[in-house]
C-alpha atoms as a PDB file:
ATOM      1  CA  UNK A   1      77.579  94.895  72.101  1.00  0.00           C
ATOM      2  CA  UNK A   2      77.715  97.988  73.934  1.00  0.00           C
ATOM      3  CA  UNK A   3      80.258 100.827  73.327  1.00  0.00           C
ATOM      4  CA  UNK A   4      81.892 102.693  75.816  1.00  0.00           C
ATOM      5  CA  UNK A   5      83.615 106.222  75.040  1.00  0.00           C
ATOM      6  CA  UNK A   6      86.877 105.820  77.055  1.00  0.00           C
ATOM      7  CA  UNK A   7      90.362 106.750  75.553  1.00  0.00           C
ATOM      8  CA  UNK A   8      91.558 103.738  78.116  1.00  0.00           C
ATOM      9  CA  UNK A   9      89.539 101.348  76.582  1.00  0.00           C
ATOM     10  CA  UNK A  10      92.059 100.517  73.580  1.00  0.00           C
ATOM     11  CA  UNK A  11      95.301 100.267  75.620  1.00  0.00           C
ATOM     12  CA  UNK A  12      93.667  97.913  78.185  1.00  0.00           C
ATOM     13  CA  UNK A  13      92.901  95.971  75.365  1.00  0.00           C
ATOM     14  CA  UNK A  14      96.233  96.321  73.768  1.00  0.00           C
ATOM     15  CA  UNK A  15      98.197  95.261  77.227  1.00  0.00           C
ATOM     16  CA  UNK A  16      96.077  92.125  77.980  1.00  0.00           C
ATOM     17  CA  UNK A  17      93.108  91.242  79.494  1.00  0.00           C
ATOM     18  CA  UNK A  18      94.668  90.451  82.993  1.00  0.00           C
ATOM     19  CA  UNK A  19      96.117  94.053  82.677  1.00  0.00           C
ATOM     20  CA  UNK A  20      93.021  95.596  81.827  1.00  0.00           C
ATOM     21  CA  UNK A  21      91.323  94.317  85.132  1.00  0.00           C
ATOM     22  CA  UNK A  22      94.481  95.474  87.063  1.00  0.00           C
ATOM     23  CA  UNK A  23      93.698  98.629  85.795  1.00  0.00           C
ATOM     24  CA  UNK A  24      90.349  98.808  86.374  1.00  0.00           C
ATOM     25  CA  UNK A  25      91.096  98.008  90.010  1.00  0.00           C
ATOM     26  CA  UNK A  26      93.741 100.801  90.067  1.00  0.00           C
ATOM     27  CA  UNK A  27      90.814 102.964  88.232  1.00  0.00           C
ATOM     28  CA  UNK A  28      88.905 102.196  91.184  1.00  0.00           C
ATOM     29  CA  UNK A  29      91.612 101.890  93.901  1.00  0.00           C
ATOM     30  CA  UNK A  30      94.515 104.668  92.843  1.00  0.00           C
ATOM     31  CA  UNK A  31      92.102 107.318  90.634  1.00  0.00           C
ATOM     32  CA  UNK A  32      92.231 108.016  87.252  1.00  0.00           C
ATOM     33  CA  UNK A  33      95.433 109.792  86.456  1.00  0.00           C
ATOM     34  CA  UNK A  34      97.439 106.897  87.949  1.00  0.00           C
ATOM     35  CA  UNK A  35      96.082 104.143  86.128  1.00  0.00           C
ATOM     36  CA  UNK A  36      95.957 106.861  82.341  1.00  0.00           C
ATOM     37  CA  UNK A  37      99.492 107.442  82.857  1.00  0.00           C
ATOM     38  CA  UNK A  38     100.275 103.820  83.263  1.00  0.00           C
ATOM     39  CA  UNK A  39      98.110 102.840  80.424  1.00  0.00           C
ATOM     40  CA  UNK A  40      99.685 105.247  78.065  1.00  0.00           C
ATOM     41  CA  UNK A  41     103.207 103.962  78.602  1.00  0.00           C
ATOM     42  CA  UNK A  42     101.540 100.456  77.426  1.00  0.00           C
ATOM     43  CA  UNK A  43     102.918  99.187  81.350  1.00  0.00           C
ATOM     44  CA  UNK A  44     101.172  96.453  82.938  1.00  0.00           C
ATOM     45  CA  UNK A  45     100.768  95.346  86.381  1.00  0.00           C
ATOM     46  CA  UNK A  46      99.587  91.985  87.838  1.00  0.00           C
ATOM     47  CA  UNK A  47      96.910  91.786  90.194  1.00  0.00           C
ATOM     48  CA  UNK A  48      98.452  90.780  92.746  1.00  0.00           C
ATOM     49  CA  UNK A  49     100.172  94.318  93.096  1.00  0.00           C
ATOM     50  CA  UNK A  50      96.689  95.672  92.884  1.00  0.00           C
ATOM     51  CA  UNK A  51      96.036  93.503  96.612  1.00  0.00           C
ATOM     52  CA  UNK A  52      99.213  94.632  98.248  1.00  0.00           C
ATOM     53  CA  UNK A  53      98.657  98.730  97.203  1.00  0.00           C
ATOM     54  CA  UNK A  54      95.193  98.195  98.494  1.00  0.00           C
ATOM     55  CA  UNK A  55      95.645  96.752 101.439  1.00  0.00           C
ATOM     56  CA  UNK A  56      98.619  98.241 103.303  1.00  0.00           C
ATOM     57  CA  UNK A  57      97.819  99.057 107.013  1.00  0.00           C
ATOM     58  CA  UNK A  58      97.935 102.997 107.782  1.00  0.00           C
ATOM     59  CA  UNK A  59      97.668 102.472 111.267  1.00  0.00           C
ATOM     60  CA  UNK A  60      98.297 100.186 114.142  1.00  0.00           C
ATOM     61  CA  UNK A  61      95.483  98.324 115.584  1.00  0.00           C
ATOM     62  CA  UNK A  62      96.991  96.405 118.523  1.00  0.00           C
ATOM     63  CA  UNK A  63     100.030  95.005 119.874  1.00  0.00           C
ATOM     64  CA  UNK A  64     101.810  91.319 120.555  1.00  0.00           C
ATOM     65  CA  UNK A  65     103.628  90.929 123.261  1.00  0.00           C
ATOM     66  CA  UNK A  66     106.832  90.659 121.744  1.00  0.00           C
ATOM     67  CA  UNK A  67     106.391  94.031 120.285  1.00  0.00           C
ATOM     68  CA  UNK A  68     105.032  95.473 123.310  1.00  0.00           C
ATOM     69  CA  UNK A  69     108.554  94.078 124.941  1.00  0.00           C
ATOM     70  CA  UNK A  70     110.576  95.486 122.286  1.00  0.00           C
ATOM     71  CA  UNK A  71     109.148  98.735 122.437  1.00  0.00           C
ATOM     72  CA  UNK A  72     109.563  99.002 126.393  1.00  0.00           C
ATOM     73  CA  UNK A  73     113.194  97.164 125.785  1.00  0.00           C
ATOM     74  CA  UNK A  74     113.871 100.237 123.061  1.00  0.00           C
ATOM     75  CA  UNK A  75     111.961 102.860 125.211  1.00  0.00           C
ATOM     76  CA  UNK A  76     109.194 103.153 121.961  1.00  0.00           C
ATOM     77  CA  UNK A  77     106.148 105.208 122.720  1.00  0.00           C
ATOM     78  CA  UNK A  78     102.719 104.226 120.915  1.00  0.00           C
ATOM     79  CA  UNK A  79     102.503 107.430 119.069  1.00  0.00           C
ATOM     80  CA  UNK A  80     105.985 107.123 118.358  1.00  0.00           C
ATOM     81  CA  UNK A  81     105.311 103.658 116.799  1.00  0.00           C
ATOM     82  CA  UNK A  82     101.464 105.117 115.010  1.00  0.00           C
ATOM     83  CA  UNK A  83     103.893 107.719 113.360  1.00  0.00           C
ATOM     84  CA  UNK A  84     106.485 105.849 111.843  1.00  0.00           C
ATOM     85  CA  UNK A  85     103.142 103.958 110.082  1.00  0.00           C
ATOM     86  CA  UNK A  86     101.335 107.228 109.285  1.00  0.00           C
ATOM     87  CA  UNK A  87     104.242 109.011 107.437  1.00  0.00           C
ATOM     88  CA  UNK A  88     105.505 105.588 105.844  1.00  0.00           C
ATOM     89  CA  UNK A  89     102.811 103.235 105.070  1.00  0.00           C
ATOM     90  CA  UNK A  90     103.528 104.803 100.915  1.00  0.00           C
ATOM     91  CA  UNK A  91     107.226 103.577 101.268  1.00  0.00           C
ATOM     92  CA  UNK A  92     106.425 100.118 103.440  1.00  0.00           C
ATOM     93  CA  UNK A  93     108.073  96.865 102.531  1.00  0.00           C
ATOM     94  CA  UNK A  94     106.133  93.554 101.909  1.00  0.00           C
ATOM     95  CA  UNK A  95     107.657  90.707 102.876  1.00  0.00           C
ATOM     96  CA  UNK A  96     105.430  87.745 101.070  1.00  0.00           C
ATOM     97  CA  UNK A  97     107.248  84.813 103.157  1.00  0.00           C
ATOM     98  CA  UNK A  98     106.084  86.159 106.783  1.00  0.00           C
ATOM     99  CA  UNK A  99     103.014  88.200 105.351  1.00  0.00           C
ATOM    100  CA  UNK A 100     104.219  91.348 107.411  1.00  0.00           C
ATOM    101  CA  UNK A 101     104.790  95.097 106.253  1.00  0.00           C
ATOM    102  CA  UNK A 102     107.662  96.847 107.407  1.00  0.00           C
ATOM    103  CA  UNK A 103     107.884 100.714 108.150  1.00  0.00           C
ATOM    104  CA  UNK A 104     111.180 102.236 108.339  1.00  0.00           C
ATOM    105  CA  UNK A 105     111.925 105.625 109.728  1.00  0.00           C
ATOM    106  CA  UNK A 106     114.366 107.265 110.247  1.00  0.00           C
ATOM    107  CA  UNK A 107     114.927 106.474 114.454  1.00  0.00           C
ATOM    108  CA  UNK A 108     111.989 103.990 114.065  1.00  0.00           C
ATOM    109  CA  UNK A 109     111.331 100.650 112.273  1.00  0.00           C
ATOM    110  CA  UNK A 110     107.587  99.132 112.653  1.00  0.00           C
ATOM    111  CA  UNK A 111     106.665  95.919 111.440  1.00  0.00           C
ATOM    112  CA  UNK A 112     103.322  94.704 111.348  1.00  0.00           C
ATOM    113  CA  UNK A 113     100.738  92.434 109.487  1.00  0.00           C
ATOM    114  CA  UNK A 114      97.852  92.480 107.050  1.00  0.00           C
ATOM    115  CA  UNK A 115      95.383  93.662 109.794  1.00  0.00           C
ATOM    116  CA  UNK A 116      97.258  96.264 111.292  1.00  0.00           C
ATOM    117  CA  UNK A 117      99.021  94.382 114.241  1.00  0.00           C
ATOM    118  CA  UNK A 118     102.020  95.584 115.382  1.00  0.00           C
ATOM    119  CA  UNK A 119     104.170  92.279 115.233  1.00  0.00           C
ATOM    120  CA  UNK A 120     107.386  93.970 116.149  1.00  0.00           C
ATOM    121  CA  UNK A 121     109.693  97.048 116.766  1.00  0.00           C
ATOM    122  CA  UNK A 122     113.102  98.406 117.077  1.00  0.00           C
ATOM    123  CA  UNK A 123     115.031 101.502 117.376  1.00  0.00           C
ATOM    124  CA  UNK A 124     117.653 101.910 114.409  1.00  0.00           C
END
């Protein structure tokens, strides 16, 4: 068998074998001093958190027409909408029942789904 000389090596194998692929995807997703820090405090994640910090949209690739109505109804620009998601998409929301990602800022909340489509807005 092949050795490897990686400090992480030993607590991935100490935390479990589902958290040592978790952290290999963070290694590969999140860089290295995320996933060191988290392996030295022994923490685990599941991989499903791997999928959701992976995927969340950093910028809005259409419109419905609800949200397009909403927005007018609100008076919400597009690049009003495109910079609630730029400056927020590290604090968004998941909501695993309607598979949508919410943005809130602070006049602004954006709410859109896995492939970047704004599904709705509002002003707060």
């Amino acid at each position: 068998m092949l050795e490897f000389n990686n400090p992480l090596r030993s607590k991935a194998l100490q935390i479990g074998a589902s958290a040592g692929l978790a952290l290999a995807a963070v290694l590969a997703v999140g860089g290295s001093s995320y996933a060191s820090v988290h392996a030295e405090n022994g923490s685990s994640q599941t991989s499903d958190e791997i999928v959701i910090l992976a995927s969340v949209p950093r910028f809005i690739s259409g419109y419905s027409l609800h949200c397009s109505e909403e927005m007018a109804k609100d008076s919400i620009t597009g690049p009003e909408a495109n910079n609630v998601v730029a400056t927020k998409y590290s604090s968004a929301k998941y909501d695993k029942t309607k598979k949508t990602w919410k943005y809130t800022g602070s006049k602004v909340v954006v709410v859109l789904n896995n492939n970047g489509y704004c599904v709705t807005a509002w002003r707060r």
